[in-house]
Protein backbone atom coordinates (compact mmCIF):
# COMPACT_ATOMS: atom_id res chain seq x y z
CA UNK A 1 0.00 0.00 0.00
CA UNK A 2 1.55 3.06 -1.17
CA UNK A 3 1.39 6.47 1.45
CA UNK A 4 0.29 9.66 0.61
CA UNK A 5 3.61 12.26 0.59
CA UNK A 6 1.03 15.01 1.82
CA UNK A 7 0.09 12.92 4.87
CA UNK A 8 3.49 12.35 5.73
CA UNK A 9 4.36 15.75 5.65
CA UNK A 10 1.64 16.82 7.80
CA UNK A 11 2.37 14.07 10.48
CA UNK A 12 4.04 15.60 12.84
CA UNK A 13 6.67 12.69 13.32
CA UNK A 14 7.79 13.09 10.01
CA UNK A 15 8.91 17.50 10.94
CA UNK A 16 12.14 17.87 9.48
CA UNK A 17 13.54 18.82 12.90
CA UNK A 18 12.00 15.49 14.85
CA UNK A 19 14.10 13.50 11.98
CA UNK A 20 17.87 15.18 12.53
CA UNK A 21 17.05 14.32 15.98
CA UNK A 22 16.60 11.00 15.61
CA UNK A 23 19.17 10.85 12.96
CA UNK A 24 21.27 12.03 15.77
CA UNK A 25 20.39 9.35 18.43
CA UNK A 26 20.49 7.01 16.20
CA UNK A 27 23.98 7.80 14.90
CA UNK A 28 24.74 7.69 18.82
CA UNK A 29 23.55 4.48 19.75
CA UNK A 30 25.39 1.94 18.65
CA UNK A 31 28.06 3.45 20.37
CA UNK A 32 25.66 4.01 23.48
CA UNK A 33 24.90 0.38 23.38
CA UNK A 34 28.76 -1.07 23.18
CA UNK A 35 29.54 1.95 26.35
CA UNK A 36 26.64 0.90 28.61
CA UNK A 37 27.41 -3.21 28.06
CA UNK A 38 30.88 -2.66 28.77
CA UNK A 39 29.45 -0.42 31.05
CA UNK A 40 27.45 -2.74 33.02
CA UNK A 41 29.13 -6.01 32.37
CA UNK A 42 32.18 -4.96 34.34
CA UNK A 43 33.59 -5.10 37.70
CA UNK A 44 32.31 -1.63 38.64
CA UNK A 45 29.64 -0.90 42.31
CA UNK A 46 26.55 -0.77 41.21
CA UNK A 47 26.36 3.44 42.06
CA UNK A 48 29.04 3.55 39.76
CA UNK A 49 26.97 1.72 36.98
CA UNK A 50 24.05 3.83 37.29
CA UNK A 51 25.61 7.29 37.72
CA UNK A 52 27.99 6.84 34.17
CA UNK A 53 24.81 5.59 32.75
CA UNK A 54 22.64 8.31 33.58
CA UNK A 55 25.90 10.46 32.14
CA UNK A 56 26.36 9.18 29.28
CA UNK A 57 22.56 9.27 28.50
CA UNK A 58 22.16 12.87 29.18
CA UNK A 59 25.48 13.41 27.14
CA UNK A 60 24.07 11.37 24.44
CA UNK A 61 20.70 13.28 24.67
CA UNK A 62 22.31 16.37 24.73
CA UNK A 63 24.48 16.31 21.90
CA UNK A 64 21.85 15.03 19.56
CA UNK A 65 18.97 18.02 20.75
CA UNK A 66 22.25 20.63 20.18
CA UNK A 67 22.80 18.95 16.59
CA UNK A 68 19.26 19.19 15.77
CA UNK A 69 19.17 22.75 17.09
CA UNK A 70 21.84 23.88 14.92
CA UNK A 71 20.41 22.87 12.16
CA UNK A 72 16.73 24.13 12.59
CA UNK A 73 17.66 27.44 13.92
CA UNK A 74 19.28 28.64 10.88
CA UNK A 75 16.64 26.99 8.88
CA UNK A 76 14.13 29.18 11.43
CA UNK A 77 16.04 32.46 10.07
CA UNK A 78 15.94 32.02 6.54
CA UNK A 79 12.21 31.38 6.73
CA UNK A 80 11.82 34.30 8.77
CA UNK A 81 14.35 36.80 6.25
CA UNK A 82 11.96 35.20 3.00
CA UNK A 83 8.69 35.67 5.05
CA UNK A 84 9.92 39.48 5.15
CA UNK A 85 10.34 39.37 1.67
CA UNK A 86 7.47 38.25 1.29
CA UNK A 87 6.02 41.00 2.82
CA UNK A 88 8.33 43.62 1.02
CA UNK A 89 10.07 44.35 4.19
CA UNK A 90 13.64 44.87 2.79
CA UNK A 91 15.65 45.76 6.09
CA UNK A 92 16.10 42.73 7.56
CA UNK A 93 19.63 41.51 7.23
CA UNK A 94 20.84 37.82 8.24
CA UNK A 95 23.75 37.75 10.80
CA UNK A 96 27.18 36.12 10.15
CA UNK A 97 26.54 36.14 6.53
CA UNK A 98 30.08 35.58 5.13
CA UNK A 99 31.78 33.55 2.13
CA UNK A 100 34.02 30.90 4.01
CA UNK A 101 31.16 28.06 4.67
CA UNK A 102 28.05 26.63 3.14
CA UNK A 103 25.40 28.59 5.53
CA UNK A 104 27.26 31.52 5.25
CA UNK A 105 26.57 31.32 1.52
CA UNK A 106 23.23 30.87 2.05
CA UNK A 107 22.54 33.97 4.11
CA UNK A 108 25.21 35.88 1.95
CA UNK A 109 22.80 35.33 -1.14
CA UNK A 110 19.17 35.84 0.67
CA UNK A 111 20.75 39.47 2.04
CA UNK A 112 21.92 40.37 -1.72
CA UNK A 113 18.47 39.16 -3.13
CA UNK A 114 17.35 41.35 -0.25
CA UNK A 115 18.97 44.36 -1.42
CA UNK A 116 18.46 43.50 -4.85
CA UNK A 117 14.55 43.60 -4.55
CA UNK A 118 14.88 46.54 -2.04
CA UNK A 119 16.37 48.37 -5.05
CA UNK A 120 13.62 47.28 -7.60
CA UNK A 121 10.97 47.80 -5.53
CA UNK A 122 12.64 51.90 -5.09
CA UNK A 123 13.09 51.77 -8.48
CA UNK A 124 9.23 50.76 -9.44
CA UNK A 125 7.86 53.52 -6.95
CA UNK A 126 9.94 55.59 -8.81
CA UNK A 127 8.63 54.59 -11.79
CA UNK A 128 5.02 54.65 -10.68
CA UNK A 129 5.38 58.26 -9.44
CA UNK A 130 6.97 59.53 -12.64
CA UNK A 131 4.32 58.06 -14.94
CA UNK A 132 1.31 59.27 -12.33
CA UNK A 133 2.88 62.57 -13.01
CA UNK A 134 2.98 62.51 -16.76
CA UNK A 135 -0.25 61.03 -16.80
CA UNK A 136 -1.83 63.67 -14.69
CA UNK A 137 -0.15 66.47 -16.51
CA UNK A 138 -0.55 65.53 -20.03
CA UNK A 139 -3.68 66.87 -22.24
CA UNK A 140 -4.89 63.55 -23.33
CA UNK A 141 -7.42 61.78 -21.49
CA UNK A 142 -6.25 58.04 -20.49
CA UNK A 143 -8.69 55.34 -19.70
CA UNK A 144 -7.78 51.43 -18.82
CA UNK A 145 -10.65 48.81 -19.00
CA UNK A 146 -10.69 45.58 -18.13
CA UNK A 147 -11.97 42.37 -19.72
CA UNK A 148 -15.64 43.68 -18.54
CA UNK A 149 -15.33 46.68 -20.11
CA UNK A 150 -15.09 48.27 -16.15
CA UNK A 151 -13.27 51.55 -16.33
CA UNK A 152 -10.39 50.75 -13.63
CA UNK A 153 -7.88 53.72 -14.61
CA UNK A 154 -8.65 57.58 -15.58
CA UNK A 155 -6.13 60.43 -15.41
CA UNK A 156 -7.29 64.18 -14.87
CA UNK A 157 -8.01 64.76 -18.28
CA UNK A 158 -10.42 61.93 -18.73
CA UNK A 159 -12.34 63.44 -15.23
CA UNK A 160 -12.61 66.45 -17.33
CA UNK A 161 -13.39 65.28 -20.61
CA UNK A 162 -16.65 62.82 -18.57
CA UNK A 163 -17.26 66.15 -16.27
CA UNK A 164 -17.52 63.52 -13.27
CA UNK A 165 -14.39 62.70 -10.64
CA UNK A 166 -13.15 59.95 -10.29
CA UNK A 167 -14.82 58.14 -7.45
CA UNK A 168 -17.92 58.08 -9.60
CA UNK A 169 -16.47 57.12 -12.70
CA UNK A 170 -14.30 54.01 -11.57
CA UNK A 171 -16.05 50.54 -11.85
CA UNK A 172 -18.74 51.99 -14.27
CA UNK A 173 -18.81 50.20 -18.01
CA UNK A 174 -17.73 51.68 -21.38
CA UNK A 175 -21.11 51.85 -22.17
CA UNK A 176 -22.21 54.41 -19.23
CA UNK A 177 -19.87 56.13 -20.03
CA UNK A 178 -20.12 56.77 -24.06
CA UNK A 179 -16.72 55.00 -25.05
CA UNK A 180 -18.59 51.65 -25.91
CA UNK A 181 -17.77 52.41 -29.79
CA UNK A 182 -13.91 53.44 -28.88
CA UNK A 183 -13.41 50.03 -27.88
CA UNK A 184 -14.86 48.53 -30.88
CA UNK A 185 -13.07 48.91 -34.34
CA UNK A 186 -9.73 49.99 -35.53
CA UNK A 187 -7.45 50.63 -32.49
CA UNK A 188 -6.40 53.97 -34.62
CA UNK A 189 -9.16 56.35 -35.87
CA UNK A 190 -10.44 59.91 -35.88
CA UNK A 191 -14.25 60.10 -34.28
CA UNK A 192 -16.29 62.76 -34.14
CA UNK A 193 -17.81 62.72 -30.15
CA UNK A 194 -19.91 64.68 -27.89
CA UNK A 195 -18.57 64.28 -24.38
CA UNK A 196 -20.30 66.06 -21.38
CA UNK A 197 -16.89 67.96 -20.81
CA UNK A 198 -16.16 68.79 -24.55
CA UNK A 199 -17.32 68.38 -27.93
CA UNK A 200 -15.01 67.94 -31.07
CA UNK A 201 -12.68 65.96 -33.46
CA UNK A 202 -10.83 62.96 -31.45
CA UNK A 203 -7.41 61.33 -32.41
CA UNK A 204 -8.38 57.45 -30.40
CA UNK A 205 -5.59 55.21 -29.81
CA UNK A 206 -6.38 51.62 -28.21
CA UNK A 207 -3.62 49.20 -27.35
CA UNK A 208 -3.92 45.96 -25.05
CA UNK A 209 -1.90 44.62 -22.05
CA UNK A 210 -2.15 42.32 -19.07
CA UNK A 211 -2.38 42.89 -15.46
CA UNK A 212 -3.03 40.08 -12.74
CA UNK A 213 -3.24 37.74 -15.86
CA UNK A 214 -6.32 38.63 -16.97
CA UNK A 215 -6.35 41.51 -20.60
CA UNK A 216 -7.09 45.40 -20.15
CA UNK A 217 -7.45 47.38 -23.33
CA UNK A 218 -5.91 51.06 -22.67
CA UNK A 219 -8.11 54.02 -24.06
CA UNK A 220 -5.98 57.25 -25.05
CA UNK A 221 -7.97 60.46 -26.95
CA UNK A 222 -6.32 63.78 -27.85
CA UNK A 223 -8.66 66.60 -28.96
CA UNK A 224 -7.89 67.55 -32.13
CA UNK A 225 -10.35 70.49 -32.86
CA UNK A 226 -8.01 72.97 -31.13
CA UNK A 227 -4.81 71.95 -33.44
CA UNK A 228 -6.99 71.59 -36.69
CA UNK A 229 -8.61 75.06 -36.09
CA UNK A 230 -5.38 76.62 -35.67
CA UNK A 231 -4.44 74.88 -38.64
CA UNK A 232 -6.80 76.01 -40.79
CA UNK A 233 -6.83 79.34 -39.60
CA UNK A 234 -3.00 79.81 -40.73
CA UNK A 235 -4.00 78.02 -43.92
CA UNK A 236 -6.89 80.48 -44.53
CA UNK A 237 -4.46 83.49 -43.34
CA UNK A 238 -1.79 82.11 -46.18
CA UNK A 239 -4.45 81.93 -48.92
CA UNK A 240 -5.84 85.39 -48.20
CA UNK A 241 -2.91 86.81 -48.20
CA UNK A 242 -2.11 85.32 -51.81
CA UNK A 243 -5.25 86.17 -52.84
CA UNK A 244 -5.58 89.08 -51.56
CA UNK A 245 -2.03 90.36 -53.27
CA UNK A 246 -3.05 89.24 -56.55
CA UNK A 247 -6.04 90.90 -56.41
CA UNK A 248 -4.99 94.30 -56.03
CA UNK A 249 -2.19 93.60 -58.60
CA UNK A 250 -4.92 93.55 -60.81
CA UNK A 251 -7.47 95.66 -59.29
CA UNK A 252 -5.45 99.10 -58.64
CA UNK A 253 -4.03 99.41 -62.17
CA UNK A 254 -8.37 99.01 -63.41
CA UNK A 255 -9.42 101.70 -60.91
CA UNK A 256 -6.33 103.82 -61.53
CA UNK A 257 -7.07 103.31 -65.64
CA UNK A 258 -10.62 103.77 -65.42
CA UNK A 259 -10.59 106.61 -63.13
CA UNK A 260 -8.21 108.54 -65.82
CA UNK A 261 -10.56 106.99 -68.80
CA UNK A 262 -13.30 108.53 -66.71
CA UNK A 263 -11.49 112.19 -66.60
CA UNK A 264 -10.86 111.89 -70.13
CA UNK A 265 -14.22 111.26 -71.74
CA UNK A 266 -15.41 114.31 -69.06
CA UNK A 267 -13.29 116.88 -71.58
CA UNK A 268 -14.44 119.66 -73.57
CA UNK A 269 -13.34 119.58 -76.28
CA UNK A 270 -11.85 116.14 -76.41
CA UNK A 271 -8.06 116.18 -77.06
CA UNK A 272 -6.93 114.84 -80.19
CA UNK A 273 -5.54 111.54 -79.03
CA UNK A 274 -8.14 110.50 -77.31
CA UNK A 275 -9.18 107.44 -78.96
CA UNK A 276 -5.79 106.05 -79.21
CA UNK A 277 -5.59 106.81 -74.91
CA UNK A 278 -8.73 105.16 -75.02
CA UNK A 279 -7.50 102.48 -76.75
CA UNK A 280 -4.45 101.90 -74.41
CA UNK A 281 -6.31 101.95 -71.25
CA UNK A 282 -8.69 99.45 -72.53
CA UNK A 283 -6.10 97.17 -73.42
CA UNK A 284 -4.12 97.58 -70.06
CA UNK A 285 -7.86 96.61 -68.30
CA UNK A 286 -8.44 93.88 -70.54
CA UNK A 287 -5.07 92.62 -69.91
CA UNK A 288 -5.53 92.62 -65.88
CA UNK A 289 -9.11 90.99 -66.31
CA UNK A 290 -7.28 88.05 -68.03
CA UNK A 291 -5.05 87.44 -66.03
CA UNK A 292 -6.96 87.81 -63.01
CA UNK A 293 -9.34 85.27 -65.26
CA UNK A 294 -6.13 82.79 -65.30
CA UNK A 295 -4.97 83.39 -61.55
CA UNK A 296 -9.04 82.30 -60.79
CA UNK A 297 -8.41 79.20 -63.23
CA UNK A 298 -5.39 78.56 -61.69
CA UNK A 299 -7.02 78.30 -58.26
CA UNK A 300 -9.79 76.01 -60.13
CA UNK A 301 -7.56 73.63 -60.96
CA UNK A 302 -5.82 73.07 -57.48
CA UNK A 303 -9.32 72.82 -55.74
CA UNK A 304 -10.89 70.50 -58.32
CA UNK A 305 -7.58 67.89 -58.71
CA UNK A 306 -9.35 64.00 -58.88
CA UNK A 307 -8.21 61.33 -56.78
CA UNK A 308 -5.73 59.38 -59.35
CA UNK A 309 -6.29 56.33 -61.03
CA UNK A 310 -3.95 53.73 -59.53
CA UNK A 311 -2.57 51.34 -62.44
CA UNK A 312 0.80 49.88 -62.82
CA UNK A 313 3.28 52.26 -64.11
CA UNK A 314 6.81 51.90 -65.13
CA UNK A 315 9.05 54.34 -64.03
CA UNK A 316 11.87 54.08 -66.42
CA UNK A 317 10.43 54.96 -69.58
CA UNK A 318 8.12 57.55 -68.22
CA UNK A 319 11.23 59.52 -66.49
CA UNK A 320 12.89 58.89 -70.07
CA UNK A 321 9.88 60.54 -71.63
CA UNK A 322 9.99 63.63 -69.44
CA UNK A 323 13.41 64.14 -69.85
CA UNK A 324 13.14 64.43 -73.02
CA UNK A 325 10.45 67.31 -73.74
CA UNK A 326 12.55 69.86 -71.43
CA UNK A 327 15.11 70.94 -74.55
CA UNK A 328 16.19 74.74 -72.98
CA UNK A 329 19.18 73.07 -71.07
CA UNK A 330 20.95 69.45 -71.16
CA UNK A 331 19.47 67.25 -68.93
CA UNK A 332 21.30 64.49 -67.11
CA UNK A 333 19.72 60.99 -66.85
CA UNK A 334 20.24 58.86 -64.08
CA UNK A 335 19.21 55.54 -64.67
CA UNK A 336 18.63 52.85 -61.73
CA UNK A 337 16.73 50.02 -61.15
CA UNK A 338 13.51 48.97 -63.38
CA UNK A 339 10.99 49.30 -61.07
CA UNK A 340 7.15 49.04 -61.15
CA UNK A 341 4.60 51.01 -59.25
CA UNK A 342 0.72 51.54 -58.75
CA UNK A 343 0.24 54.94 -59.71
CA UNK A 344 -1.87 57.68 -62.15
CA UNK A 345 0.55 58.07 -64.88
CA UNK A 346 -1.06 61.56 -65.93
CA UNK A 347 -0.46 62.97 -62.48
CA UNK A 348 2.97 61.74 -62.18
CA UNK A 349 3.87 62.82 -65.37
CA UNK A 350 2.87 66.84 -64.45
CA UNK A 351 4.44 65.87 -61.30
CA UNK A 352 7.50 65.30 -63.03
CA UNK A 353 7.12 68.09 -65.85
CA UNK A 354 6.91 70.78 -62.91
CA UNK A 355 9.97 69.69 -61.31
CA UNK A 356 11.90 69.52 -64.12
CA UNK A 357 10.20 72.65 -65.75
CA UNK A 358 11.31 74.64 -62.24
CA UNK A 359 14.99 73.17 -62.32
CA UNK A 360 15.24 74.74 -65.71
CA UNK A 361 13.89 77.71 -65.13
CA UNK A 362 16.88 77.90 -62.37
CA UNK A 363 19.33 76.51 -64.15
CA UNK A 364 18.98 78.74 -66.65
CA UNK A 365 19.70 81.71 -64.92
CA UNK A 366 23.63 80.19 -64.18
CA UNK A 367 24.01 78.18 -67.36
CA UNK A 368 24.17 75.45 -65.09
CA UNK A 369 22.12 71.18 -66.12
CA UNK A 370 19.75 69.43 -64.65
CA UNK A 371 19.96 65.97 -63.47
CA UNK A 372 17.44 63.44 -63.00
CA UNK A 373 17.47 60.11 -61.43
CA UNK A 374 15.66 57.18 -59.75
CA UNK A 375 16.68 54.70 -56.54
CA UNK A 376 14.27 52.53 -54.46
CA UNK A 377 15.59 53.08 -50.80
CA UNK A 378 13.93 50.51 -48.57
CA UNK A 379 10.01 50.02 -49.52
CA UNK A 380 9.48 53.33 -51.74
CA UNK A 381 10.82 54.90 -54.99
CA UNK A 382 12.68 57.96 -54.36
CA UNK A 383 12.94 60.37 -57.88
CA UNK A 384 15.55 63.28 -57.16
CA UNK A 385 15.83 66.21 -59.76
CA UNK A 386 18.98 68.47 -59.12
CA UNK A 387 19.75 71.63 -60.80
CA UNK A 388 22.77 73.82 -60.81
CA UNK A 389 20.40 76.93 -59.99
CA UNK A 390 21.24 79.97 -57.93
CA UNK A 391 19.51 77.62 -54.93
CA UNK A 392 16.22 78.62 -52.87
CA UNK A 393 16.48 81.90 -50.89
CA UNK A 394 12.64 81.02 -49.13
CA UNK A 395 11.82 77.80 -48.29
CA UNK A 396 9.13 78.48 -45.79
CA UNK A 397 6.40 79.63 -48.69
CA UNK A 398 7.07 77.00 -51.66
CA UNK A 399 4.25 75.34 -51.01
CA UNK A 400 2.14 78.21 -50.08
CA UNK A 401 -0.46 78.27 -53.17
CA UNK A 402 -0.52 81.30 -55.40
CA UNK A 403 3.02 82.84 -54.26
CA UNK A 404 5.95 82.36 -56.78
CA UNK A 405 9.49 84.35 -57.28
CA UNK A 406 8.97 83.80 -60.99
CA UNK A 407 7.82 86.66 -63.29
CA UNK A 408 4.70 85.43 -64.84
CA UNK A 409 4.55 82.27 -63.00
CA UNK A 410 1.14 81.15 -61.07
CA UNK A 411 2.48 80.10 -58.11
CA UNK A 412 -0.03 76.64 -58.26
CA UNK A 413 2.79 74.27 -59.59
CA UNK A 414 4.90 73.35 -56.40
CA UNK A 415 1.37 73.32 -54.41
CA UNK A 416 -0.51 71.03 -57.06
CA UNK A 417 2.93 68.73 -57.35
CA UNK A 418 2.83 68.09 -53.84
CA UNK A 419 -1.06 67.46 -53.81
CA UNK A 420 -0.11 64.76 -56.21
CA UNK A 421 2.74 63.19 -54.28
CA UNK A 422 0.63 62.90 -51.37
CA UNK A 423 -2.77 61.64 -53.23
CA UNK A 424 -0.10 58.66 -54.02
CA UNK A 425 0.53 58.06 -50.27
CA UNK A 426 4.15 59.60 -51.12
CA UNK A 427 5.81 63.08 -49.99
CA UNK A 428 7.85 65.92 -51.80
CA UNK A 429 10.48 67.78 -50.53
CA UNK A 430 12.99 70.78 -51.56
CA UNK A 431 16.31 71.63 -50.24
CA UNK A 432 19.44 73.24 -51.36
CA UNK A 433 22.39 70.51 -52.54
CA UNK A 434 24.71 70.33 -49.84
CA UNK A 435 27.40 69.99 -52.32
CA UNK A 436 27.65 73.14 -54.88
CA UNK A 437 24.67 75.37 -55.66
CA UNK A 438 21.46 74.46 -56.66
CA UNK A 439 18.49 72.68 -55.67
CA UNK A 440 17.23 69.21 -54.57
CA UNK A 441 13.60 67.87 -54.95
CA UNK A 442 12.71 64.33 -53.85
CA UNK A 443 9.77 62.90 -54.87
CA UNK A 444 9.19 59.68 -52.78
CA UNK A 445 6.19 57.20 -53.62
CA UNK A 446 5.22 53.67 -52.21
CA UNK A 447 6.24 50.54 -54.51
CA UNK A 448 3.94 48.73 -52.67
């Protein structure tokens, strides 16, 4: 019949203590045994019998209680140091804890895992405190849910954003508290949400993580009405101020024209010339009203550009083919690799055209090329067209529709090349060549 281990523990008989000490006796006895015969099987009074046997009993008795206490009551202080650190009490140090024998060891190592966890557990409060702080301080409200959907973390923000503190808002379900849908869905998105503490645009980030091995799913929204209003009032601010300086280019030479058009046809007699002045001024106003008519078309055609049509594309003979319509100054090609995209060959082409068309325009005024040339770095196709220009003197308005450096130029070709490159899910960029004069564009699309 086979014992249970458990019940063997749990006997009391079986303690580890109770078996050194009968380890002990029983490494005594058979010495015991051969003293006491001898003992008692000599020529010795019988006082003298009993009093060495009583002796050597207690001796025997003795020894083995001393051996079994030495080896419980270090056993007694490790327990006790790991029961403190258990309870995260770190400042209890063993005694005697040195490197020369095998206990020694022992309480060497539990007083440097002491320490160790005494300096994890300082640096996790550290921790804690630093990211209460950010969390507290940042604008972006911060919510943790668990697997029920129970709100069990909010930060400041989020009390302001629910208009409610926290004591009422902890334990309650996404659903009470209108963020049922942010926990549904794509973990990034933009929402449109009335809260009772605000009402706006939302940038929602969800993530998940564990805690006490069961999942939480971690809430984060940043209002975004404040930074897209601001936006869009600069972008309104840079538009009106194009507009509003093409305008008058046009508008003060009409008024100034018709106002001395006016004076003359208010002359008695007329003077001689006055159908030829008449003439002249007419021209000059129909002049302005065209190209006022072309600046408005100009703006048409930025504000009406179609989403492209993707197809595949190859890029080597269509940077071949652009290269080869700009004549005015020699143009470098620099071939790489043969490389397909999904792309709207149209709009890449114009793309291309006003690069190239801008490069030349610069070049031209050092008698300096233009250079053209394709690489794929990593997953996207990066075009760079390089001139030998005089370089770019204002970088901070290229993109700024309607405002060009260029004498007759519309200002719409940078803007509308860069509405392309991003319709593609690519970017463009300008910068002067670090090495010699000039300019840099990089056009960078997807090959994906």
């Amino acid at each position: 019949m086979t014992r249970n281990p458990k019940s063997q523990i749990r006997n009391p008989k079986w303690t580890h203590d109770r078996r050194i000490l009968l380890l002990t006796l029983l490494s005594g006895l058979p010495a015991l045994a051969v003293a006491l015969a001898l003992l008692w099987r000599g020529d010795f009074s019988s006082k003298t019998q009993w009093t060495l046997t009583v002796l050597v009993l207690g001796a025997w008795c003795s020894f083995a209680f001393a051996a079994r206490e030495r080896v419980v009551h270090p056993l007694q202080t490790v327990s006790n140091l790991l029961s403190a650190l258990r309870e995260e009490d770190f400042s209890v140090r063993a005694r005697g804890a040195r490197r020369d024998d095998p206990l020694g060891d022992v309480m060497f190592e539990v007083n440097a895992l002491s320490e160790m966890l005494r300096e994890q557990r300082l640096g996790a409060l550290e921790a804690t405190a630093l990211l209460r702080t950010v969390m507290e301080e940042i604008n972006l409200a911060v919510f943790a849910f668990d697997d029920a959907q129970r709100l069990r973390l909010v930060n400041r923000a989020g009390e302001r954003l629910l208009a409610q503190p926290i004591e009422r808002l902890l334990g309650r379900t996404a659903g009470e508290l209108g963020l049922a849908d942010c926990l549904q869905g794509e973990p990034t998105r933009t929402l449109h949400m009335t809260f009772p503490g605000s009402i706006g645009r939302w940038g929602m980030r969800r993530s998940s993580f564990r805690q006490g091995g069961k999942p939480h799913q971690l809430l984060v929204l940043a209002d975004l009405s404040q930074a897209l209003r601001e936006e869009e009032r600069q972008a309104w601010q840079r538009l009106l101020r194009v507009l509003g300086h093409e305008l008058n280019n046009s508008l003060a030479p009409i008024k100034s024209i018709a106002g001395s058009l006016g004076s003359l046809l208010g002359k008695e007699p007329p003077p001689v010339d006055w159908k030829e002045d008449m003439q002249g001024g007419l021209g000059v106003i129909t002049a302005r009203a065209d190209a006022l008519s072309r600046f408005m078309e100009a703006y048409s055609r930025l504000a009406r550009l179609p989403q492209p049509k993707l197809g595949a594309l190859e890029i080597e003979p269509l940077i071949r083919r652009v290269a080869g319509l700009e004549t005015r100054v020699p143009v470098v090609l620099a071939p790489g690799p043969n490389l397909m995209i999904q792309a709207d060959g149209d709009q890449l082409e114009q793309l291309l055209i006003n690069l190239l068309r801008n490069a030349a325009d610069a070049a031209l005024e050092t008698k300096g090329g233009v250079k053209i040339g394709w690489a794929k770095t990593g997953a996207q196709l990066e075009i760079r067209v390089e001139d030998e220009g005089p370089g770019l003197s204002n970088t901070a308005n290229l993109f700024v529709p309607f405002f060009t450096t260029k004498p007759g130029g519309s200002g719409i070709g940078l803007a509308l090349s860069r509405q392309i490159a991003e319709a593609h899910g690519g970017s463009l960029t300008l910068e002067n060549r670090k090495q010699g004069t000039g300019c840099l564009a990089r056009l960078r699309l997807p090959l994906g």
